[in-house]
N, C-alpha and C. Protein backbone atom coordinates (compact mmCIF):
# COMPACT_ATOMS: atom_id res chain seq x y z
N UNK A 1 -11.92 -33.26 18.16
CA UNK A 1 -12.82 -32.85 19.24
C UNK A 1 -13.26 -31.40 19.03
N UNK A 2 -14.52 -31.31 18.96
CA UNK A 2 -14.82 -29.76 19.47
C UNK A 2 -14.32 -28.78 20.06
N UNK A 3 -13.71 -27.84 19.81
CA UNK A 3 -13.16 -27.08 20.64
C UNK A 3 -13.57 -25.89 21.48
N UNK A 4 -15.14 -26.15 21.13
CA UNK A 4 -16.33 -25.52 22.14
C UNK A 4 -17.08 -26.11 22.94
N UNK A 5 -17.85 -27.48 22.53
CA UNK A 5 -18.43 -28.39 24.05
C UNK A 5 -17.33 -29.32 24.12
N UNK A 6 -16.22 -29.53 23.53
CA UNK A 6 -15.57 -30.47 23.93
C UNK A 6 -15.97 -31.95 23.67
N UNK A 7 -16.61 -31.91 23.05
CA UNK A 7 -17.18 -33.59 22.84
C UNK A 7 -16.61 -33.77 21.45
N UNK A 8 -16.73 -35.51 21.43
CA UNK A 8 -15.50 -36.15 20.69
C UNK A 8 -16.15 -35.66 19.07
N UNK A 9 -17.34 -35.30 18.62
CA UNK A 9 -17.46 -35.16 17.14
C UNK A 9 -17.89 -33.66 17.16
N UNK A 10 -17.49 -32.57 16.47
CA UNK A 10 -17.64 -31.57 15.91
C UNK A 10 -19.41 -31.02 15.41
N UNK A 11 -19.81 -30.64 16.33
CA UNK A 11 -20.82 -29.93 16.43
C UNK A 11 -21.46 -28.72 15.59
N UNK A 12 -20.26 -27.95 16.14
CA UNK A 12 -20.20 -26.54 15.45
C UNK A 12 -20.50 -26.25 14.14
N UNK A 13 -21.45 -25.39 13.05
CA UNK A 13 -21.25 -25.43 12.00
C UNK A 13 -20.10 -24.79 10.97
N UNK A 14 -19.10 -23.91 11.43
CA UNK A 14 -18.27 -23.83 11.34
C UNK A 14 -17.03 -24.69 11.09
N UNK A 15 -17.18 -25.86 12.41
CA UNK A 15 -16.04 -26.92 12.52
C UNK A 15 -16.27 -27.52 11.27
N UNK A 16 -17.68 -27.95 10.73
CA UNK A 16 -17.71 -28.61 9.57
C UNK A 16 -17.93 -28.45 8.33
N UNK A 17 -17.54 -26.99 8.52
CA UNK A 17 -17.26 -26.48 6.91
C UNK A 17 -15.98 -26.50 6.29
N UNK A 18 -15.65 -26.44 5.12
CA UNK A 18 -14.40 -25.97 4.40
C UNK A 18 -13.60 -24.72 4.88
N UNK A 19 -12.45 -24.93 5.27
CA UNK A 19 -11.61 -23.41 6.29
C UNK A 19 -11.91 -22.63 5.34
N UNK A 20 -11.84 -22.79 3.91
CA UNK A 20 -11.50 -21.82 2.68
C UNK A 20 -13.18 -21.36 2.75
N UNK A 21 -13.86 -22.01 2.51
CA UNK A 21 -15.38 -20.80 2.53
C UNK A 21 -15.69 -20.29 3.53
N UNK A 22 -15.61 -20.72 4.76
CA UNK A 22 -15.67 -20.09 6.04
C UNK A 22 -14.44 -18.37 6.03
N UNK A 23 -13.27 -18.40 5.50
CA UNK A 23 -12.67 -17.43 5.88
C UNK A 23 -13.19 -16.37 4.48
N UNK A 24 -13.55 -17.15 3.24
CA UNK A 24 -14.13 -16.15 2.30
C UNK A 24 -15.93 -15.43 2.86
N UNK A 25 -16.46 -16.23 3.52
CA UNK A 25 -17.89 -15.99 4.06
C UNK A 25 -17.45 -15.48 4.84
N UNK A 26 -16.30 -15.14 6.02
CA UNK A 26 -16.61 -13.97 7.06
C UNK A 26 -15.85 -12.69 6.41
N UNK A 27 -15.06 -13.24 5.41
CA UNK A 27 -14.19 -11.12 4.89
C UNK A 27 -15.54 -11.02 4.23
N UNK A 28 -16.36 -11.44 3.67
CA UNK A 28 -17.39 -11.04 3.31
C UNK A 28 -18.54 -9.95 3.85
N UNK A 29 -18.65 -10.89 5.09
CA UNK A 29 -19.29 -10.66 6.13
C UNK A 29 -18.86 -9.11 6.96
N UNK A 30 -17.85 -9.23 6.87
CA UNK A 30 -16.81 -7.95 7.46
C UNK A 30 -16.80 -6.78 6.78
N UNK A 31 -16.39 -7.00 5.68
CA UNK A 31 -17.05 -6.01 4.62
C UNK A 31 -18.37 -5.15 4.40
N UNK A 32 -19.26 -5.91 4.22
CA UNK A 32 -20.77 -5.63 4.66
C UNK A 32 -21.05 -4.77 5.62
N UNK A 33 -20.77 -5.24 6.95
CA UNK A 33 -20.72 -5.11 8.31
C UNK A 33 -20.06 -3.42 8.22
N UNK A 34 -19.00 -3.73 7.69
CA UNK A 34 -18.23 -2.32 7.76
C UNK A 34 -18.75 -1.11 7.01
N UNK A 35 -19.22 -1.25 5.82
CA UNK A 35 -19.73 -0.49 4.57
C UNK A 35 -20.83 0.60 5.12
N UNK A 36 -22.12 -1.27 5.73
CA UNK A 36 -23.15 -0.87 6.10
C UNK A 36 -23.00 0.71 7.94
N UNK A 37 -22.25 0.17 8.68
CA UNK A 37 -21.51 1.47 9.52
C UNK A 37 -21.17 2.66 9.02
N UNK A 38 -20.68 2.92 7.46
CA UNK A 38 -20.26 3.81 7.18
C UNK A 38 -21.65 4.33 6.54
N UNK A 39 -22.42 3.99 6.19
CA UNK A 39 -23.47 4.29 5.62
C UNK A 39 -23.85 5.02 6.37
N UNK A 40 -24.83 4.20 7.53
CA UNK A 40 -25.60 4.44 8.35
C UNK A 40 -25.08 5.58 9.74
N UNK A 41 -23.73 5.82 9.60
CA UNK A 41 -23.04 6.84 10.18
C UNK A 41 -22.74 7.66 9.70
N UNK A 42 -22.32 7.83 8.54
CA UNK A 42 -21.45 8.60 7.53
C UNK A 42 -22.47 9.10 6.47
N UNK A 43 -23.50 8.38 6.41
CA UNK A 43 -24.48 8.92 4.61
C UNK A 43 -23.62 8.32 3.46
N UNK A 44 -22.31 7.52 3.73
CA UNK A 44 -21.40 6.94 2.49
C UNK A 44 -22.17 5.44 1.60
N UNK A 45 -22.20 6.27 0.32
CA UNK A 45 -23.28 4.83 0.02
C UNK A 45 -21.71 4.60 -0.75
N UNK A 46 -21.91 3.00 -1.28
CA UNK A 46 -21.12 2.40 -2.54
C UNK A 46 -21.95 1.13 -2.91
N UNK A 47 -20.89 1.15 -4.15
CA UNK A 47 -21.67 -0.21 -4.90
C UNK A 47 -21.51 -1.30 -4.34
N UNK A 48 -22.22 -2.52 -4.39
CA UNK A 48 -22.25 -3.71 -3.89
C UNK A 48 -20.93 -4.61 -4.18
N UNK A 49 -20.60 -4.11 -5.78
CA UNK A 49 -19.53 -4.48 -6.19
C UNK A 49 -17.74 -4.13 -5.35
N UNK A 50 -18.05 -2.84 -5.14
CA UNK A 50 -16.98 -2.08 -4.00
C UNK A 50 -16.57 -3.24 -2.88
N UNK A 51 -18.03 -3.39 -2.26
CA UNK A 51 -17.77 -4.09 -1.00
C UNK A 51 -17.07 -5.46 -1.09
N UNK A 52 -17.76 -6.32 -2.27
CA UNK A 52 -17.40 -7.29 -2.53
C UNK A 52 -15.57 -7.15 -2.88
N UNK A 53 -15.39 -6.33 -3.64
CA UNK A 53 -13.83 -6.73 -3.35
C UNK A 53 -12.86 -5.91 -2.36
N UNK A 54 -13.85 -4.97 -1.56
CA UNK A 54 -12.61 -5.01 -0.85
C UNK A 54 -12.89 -5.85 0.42
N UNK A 55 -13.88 -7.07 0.65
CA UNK A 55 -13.90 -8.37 1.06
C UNK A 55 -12.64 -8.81 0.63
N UNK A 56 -12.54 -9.26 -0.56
CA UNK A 56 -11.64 -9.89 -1.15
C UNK A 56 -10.66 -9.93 -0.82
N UNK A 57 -10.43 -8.22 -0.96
CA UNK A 57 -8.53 -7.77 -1.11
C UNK A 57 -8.35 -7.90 0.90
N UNK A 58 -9.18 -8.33 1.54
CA UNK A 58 -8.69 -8.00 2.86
C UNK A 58 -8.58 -9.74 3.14
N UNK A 59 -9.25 -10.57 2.64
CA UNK A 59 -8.90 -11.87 2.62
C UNK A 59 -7.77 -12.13 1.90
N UNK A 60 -7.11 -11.38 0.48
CA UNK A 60 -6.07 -11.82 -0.13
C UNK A 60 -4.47 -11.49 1.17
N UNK A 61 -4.96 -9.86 1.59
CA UNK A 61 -3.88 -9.71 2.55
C UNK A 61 -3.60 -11.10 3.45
N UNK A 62 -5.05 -11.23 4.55
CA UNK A 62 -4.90 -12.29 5.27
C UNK A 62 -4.49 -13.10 5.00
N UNK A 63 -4.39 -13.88 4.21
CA UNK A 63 -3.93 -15.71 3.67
C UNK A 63 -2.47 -15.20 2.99
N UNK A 64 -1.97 -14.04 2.50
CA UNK A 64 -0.31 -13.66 2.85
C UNK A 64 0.33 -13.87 4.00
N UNK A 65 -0.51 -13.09 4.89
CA UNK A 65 0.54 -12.80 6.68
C UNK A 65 -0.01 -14.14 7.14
N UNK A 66 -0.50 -15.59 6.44
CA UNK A 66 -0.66 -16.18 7.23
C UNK A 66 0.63 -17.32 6.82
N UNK A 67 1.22 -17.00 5.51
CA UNK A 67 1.78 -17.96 4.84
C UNK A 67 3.12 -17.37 5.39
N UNK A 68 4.25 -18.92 5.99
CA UNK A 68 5.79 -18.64 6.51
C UNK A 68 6.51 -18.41 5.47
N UNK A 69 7.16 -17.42 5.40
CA UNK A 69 8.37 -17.11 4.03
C UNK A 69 10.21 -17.06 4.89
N UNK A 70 11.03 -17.95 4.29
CA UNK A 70 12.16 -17.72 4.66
C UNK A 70 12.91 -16.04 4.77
N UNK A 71 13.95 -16.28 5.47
CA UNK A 71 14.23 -14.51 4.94
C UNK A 71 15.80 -15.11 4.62
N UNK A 72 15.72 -14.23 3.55
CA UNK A 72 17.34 -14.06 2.89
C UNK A 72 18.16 -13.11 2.98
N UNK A 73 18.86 -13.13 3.21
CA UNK A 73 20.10 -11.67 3.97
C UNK A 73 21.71 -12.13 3.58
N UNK A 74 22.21 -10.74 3.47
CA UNK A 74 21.88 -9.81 4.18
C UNK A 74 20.74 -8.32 3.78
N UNK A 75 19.96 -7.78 4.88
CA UNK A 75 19.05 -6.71 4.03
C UNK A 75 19.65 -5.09 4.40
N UNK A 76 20.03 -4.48 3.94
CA UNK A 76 19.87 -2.98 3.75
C UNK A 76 18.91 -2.29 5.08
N UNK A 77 18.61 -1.60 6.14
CA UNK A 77 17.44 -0.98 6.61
C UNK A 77 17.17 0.02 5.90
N UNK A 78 16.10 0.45 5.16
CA UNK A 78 15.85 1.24 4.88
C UNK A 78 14.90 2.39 5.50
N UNK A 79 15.23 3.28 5.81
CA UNK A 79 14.38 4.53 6.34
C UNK A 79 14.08 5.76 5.81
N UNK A 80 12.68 5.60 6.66
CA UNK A 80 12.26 6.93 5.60
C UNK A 80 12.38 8.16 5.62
N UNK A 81 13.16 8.67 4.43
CA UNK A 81 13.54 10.39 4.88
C UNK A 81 12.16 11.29 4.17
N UNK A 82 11.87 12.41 4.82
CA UNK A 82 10.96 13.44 5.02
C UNK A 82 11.60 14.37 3.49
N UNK A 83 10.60 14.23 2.15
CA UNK A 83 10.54 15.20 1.22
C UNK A 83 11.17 16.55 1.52
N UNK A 84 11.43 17.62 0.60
CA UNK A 84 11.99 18.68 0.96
C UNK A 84 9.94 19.58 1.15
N UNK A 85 10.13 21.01 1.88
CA UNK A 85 9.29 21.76 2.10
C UNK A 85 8.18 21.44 1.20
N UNK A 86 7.13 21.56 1.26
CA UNK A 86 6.09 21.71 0.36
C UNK A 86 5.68 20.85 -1.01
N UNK A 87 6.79 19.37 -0.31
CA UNK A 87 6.60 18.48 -1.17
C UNK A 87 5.97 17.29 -0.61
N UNK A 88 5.15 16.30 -1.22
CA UNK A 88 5.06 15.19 -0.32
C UNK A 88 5.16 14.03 -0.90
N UNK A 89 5.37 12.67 -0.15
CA UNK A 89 6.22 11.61 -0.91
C UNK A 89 5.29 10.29 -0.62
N UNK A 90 5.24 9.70 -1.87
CA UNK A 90 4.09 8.66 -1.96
C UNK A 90 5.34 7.37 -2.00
N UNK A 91 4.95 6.59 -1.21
CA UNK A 91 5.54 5.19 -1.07
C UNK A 91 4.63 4.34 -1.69
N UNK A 92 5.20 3.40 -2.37
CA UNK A 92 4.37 2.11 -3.12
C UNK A 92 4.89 1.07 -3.25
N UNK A 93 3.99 -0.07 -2.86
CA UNK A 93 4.77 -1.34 -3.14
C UNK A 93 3.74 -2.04 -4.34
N UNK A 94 3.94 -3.22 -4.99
CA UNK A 94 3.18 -4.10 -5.34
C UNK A 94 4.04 -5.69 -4.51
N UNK A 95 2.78 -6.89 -4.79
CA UNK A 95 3.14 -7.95 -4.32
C UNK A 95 1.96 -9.16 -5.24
N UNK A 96 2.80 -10.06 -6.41
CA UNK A 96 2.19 -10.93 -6.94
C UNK A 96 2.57 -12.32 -6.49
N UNK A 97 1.22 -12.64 -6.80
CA UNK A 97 0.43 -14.26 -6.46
C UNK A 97 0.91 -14.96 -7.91
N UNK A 98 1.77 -16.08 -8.03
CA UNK A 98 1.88 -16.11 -9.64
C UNK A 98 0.53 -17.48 -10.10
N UNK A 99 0.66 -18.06 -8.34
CA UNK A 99 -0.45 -19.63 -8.31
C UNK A 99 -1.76 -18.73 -8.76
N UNK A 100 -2.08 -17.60 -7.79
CA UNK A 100 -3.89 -17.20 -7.66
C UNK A 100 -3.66 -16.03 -9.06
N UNK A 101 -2.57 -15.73 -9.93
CA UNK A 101 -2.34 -14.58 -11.14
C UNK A 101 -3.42 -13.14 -10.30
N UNK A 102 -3.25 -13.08 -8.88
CA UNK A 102 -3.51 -11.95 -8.08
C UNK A 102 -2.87 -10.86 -7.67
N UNK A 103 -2.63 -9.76 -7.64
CA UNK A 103 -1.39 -8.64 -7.50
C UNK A 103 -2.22 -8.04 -5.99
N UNK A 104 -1.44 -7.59 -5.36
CA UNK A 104 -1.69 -6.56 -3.98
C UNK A 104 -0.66 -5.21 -3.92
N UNK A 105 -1.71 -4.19 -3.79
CA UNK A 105 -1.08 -3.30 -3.97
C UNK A 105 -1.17 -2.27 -3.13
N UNK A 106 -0.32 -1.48 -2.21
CA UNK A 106 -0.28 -0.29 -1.41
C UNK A 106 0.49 0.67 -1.63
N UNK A 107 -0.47 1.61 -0.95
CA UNK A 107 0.35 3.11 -1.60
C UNK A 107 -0.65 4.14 -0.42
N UNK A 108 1.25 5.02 0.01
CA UNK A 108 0.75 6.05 1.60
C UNK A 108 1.57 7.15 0.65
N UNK A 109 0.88 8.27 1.55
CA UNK A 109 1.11 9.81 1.03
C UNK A 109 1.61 10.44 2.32
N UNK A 110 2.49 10.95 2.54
CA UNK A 110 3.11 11.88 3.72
C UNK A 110 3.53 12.76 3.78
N UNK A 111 3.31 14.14 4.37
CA UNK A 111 3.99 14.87 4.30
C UNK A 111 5.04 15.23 4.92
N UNK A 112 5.93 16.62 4.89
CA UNK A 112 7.15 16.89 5.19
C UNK A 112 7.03 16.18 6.80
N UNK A 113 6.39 16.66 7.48
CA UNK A 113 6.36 16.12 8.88
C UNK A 113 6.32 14.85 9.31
N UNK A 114 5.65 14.04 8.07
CA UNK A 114 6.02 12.34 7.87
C UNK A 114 4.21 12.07 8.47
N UNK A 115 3.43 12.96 8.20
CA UNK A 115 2.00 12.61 8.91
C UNK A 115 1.47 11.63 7.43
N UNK A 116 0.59 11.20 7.32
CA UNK A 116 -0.31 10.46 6.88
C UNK A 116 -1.37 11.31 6.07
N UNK A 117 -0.93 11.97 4.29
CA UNK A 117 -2.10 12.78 3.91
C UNK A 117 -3.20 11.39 3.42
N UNK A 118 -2.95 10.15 2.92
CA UNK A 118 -3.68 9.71 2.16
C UNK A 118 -3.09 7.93 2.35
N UNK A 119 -3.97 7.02 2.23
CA UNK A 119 -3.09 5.78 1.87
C UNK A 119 -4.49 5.29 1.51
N UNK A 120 -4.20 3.58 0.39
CA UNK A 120 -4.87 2.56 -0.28
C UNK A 120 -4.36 1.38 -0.23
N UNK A 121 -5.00 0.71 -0.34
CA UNK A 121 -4.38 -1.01 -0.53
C UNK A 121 -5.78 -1.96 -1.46
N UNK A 122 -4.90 -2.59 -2.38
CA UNK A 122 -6.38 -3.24 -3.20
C UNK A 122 -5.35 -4.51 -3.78
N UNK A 123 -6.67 -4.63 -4.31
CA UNK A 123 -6.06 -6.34 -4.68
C UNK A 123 -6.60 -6.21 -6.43
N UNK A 124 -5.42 -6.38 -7.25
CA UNK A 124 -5.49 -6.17 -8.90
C UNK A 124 -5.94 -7.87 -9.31
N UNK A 125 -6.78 -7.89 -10.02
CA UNK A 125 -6.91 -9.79 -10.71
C UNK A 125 -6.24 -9.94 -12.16
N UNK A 126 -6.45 -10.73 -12.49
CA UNK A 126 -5.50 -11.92 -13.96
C UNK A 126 -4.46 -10.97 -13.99
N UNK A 127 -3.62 -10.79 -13.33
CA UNK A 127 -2.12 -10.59 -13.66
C UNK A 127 -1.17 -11.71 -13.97
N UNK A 128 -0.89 -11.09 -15.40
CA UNK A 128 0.27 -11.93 -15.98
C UNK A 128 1.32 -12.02 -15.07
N UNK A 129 2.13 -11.50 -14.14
CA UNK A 129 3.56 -11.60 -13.86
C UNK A 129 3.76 -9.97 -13.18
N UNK A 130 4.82 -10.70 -12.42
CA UNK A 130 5.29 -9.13 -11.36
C UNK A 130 5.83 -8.11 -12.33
N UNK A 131 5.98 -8.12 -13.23
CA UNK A 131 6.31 -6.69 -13.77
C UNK A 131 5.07 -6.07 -14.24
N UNK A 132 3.81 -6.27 -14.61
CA UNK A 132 2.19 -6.14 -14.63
C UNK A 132 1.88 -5.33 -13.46
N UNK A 133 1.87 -6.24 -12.55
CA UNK A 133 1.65 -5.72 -11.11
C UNK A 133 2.33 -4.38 -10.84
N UNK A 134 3.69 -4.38 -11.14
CA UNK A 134 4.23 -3.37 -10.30
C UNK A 134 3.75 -1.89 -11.41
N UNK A 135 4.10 -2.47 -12.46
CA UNK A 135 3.40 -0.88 -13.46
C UNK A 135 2.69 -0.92 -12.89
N UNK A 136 1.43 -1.37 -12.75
CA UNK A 136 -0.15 -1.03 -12.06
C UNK A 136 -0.11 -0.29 -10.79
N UNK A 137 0.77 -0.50 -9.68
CA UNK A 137 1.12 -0.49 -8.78
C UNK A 137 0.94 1.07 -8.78
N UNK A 138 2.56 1.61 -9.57
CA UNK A 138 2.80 2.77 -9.88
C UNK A 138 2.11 3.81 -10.76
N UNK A 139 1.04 3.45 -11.77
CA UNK A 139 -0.34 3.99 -12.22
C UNK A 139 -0.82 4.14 -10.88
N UNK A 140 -1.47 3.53 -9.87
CA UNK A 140 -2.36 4.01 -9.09
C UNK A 140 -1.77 4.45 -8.29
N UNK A 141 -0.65 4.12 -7.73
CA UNK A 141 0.19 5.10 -7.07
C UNK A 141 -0.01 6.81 -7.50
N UNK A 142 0.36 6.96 -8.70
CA UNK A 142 0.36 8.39 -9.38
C UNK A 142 -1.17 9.07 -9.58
N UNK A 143 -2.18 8.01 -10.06
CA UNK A 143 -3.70 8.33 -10.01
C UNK A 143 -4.17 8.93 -8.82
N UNK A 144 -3.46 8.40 -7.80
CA UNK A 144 -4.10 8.42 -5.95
C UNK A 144 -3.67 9.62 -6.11
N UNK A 145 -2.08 9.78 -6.03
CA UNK A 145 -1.75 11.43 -5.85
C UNK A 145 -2.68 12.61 -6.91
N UNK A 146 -2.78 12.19 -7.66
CA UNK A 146 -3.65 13.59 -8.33
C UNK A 146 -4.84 13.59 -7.82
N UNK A 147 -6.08 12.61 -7.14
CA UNK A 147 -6.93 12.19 -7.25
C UNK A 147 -6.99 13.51 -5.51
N UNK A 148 -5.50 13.17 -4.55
CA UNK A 148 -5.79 13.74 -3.48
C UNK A 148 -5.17 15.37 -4.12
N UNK A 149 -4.98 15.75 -5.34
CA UNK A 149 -5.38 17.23 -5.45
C UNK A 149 -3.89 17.29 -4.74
N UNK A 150 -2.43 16.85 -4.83
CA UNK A 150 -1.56 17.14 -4.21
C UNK A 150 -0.40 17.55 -6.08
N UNK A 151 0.40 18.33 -5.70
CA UNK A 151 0.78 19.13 -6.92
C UNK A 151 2.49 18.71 -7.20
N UNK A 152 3.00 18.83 -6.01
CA UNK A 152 4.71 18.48 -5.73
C UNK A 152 5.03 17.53 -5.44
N UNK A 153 5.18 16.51 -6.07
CA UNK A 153 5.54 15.18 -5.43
C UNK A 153 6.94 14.47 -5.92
N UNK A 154 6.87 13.20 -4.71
CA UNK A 154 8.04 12.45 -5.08
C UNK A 154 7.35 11.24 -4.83
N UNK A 155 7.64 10.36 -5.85
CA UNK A 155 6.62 9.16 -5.76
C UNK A 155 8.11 8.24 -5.91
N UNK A 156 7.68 7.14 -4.40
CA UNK A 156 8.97 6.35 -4.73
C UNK A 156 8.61 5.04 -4.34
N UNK A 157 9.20 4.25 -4.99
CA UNK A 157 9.27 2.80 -5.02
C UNK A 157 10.33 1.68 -5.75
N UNK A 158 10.39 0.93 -5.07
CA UNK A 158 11.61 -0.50 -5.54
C UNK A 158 11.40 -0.93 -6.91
N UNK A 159 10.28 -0.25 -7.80
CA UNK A 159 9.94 -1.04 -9.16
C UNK A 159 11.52 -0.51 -9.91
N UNK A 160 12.77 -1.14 -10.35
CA UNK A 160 13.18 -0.66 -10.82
C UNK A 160 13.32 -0.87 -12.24
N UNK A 161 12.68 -2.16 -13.17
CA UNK A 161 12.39 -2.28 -14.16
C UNK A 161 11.52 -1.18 -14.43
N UNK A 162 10.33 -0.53 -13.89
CA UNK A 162 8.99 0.05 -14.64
C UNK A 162 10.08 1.58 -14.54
N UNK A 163 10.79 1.77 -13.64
CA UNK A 163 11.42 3.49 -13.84
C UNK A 163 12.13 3.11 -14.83
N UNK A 164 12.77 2.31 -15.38
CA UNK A 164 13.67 2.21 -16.21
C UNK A 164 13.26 2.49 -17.43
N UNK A 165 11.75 1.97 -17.77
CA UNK A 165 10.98 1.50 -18.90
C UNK A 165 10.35 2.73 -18.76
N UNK A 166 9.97 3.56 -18.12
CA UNK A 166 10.22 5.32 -18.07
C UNK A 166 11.01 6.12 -18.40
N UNK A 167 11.71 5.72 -18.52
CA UNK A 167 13.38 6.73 -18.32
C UNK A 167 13.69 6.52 -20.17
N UNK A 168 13.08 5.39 -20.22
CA UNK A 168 13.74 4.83 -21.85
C UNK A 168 12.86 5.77 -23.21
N UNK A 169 14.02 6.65 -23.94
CA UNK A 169 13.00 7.63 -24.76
C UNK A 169 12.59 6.55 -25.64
N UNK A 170 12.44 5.59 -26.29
CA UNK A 170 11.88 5.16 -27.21
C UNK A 170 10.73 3.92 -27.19
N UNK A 171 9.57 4.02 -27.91
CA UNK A 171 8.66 3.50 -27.61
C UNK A 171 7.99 2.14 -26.92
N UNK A 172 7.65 1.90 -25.94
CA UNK A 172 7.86 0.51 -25.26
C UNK A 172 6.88 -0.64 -25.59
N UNK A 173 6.80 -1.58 -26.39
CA UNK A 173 5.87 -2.41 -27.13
C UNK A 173 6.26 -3.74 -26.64
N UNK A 174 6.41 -3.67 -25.24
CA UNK A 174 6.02 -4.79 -24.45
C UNK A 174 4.30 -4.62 -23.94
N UNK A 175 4.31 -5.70 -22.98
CA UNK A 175 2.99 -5.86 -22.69
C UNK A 175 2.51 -4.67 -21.73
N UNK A 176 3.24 -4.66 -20.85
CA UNK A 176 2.78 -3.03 -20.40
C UNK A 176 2.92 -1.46 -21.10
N UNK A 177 3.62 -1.73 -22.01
CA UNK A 177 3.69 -0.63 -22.45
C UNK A 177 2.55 0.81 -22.48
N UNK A 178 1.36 0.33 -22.39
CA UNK A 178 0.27 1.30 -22.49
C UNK A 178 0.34 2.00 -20.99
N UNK A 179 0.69 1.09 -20.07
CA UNK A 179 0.69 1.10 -18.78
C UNK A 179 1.84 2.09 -18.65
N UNK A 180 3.13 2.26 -19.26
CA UNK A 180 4.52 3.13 -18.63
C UNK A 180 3.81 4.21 -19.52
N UNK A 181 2.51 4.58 -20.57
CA UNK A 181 2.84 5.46 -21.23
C UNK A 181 2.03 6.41 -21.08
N UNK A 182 1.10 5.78 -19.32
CA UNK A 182 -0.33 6.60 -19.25
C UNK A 182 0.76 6.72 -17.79
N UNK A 183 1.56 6.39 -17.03
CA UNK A 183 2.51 7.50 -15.75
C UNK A 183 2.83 8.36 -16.40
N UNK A 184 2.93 8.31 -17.59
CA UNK A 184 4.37 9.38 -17.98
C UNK A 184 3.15 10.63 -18.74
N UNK A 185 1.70 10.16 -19.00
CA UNK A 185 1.04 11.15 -19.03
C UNK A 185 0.17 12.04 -17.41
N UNK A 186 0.23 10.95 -16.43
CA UNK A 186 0.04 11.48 -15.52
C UNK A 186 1.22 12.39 -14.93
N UNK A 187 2.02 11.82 -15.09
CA UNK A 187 3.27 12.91 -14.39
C UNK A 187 3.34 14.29 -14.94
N UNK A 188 3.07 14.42 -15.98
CA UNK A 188 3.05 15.67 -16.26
C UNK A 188 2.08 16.35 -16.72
N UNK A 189 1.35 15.89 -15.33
CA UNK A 189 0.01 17.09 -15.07
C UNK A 189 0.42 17.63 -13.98
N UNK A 190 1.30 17.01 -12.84
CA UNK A 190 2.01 17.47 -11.64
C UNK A 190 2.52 19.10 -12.29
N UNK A 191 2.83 19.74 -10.86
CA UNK A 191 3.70 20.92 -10.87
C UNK A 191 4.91 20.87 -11.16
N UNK A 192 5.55 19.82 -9.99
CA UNK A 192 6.80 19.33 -9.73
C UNK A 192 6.39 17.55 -9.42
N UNK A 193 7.07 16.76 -10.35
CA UNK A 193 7.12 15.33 -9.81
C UNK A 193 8.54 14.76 -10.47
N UNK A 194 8.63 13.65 -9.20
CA UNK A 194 9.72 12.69 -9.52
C UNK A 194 9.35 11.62 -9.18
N UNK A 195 9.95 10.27 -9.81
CA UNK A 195 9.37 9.55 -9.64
C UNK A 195 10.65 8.18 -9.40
N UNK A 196 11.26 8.17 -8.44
CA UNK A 196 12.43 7.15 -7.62
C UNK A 196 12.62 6.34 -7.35
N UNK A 197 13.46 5.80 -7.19
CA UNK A 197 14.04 4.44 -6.42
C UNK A 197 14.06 4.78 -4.82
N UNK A 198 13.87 3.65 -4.01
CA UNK A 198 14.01 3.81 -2.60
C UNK A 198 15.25 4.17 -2.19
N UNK A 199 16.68 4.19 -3.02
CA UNK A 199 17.59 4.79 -2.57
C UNK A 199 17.86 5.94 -3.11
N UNK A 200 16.72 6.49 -4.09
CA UNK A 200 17.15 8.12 -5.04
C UNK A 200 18.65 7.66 -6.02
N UNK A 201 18.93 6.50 -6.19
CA UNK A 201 20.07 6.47 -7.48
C UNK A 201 19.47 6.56 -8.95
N UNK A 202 18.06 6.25 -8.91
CA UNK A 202 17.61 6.13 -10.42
C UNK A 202 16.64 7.18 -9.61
N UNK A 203 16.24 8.00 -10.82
CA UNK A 203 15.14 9.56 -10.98
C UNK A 203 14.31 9.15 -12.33
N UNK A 204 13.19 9.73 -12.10
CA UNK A 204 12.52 10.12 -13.46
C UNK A 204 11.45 11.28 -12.96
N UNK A 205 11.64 12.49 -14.30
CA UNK A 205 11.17 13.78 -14.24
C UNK A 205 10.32 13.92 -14.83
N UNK A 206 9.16 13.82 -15.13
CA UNK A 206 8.79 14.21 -16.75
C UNK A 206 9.21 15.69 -17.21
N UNK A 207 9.28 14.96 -18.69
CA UNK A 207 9.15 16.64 -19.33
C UNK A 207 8.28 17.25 -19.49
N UNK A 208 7.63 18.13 -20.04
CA UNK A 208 6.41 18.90 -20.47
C UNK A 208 6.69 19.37 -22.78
């Protein structure tokens, strides 16, 4: 039944479309909608291409928080402690699709006071496998921070394979390898950086 006139056959053109193009035709739509506001308020132009995926990446979020996942425990709480003075601390996650080979990725910047200097979220395509993702993750993680012109950092995240594959002096000729070997050239353009585990047991410094 309709769930707008109520009559027994589906009216609506909506009701009788595919859920899946209908929810890709409105992040679309949303996108646009949004871009075109920033334009026409802001003077912010971008490419057509821009809009189109971050359509995308806001439909990839959605159809996550829509999908039920068990929870397994017991979990740890983890909370967030405030960098020392004049430092500020970039949190990052990644999250891979192995069915859609899609990666999602976020990353916030805070300072000592725990305010909000900077944050991103995007959606990476043909990813091989969660260890792909999460290097990537942590490249743009580290890209964002230089990009916001910030000098002292502590960049931290749960990847603990990719710090490891950092930490390791000898040359890494796996598939990411190009990927651990362009952080470890970004890191040491920083002043001061580290680059952590969410509990600070594993570190990585660069050298110079």
């Amino acid at each position: 039944m309709c769930g707008r006139c109520k009559q027994a056959e589906k009216t609506g053109v909506l009701e009788t479309m595919d859920k899946a193009l209908v929810e890709e035709g409105l992040s679309l739509l949303w996108a646009i909608w949004n871009w075109r506001n920033k334009e026409v308020m802001n003077g912010e132009k971008v490419m057509a291409q821009f809009v189109f995926e971050k359509g995308v990446s806001f439909l990839y979020e959605f159809r996550r928080a829509q999908v039920s996942r068990p929870l397994h425990g017991p979990y740890a709480l983890v909370v967030w402690k405030a960098p020392v003075r004049d430092f500020y601390k970039i949190n990052f996650d990644g999250a891979f699709s192995k069915a859609e080979a899609i990666g999602g990725i976020g990353v916030m910047a805070k300072d000592v006071d725990g305010l909000v200097t900077g944050a991103l979220h995007l959606a990476v395509w043909n990813m091989g496998d969660a260890a792909s993702v999460e290097a990537t993750a942590t490249a743009i993680a580290a890209k964002f921070v230089k990009d916001l012109g910030l000098s002292k950092v502590i960049i931290e995240g749960d990847a603990l394979a990719i710090i490891n594959a950092i930490n390791s002096t000898t040359p890494d000729l796996s598939t990411i390898g190009n990927i651990i070997e362009e952080i470890r050239v970004i890191g040491r353009s920083f002043q001061l950086c580290q680059l952590c585990m969410l509990d600070a047991k594993l570190m990585w410094q660069p050298t110079r």
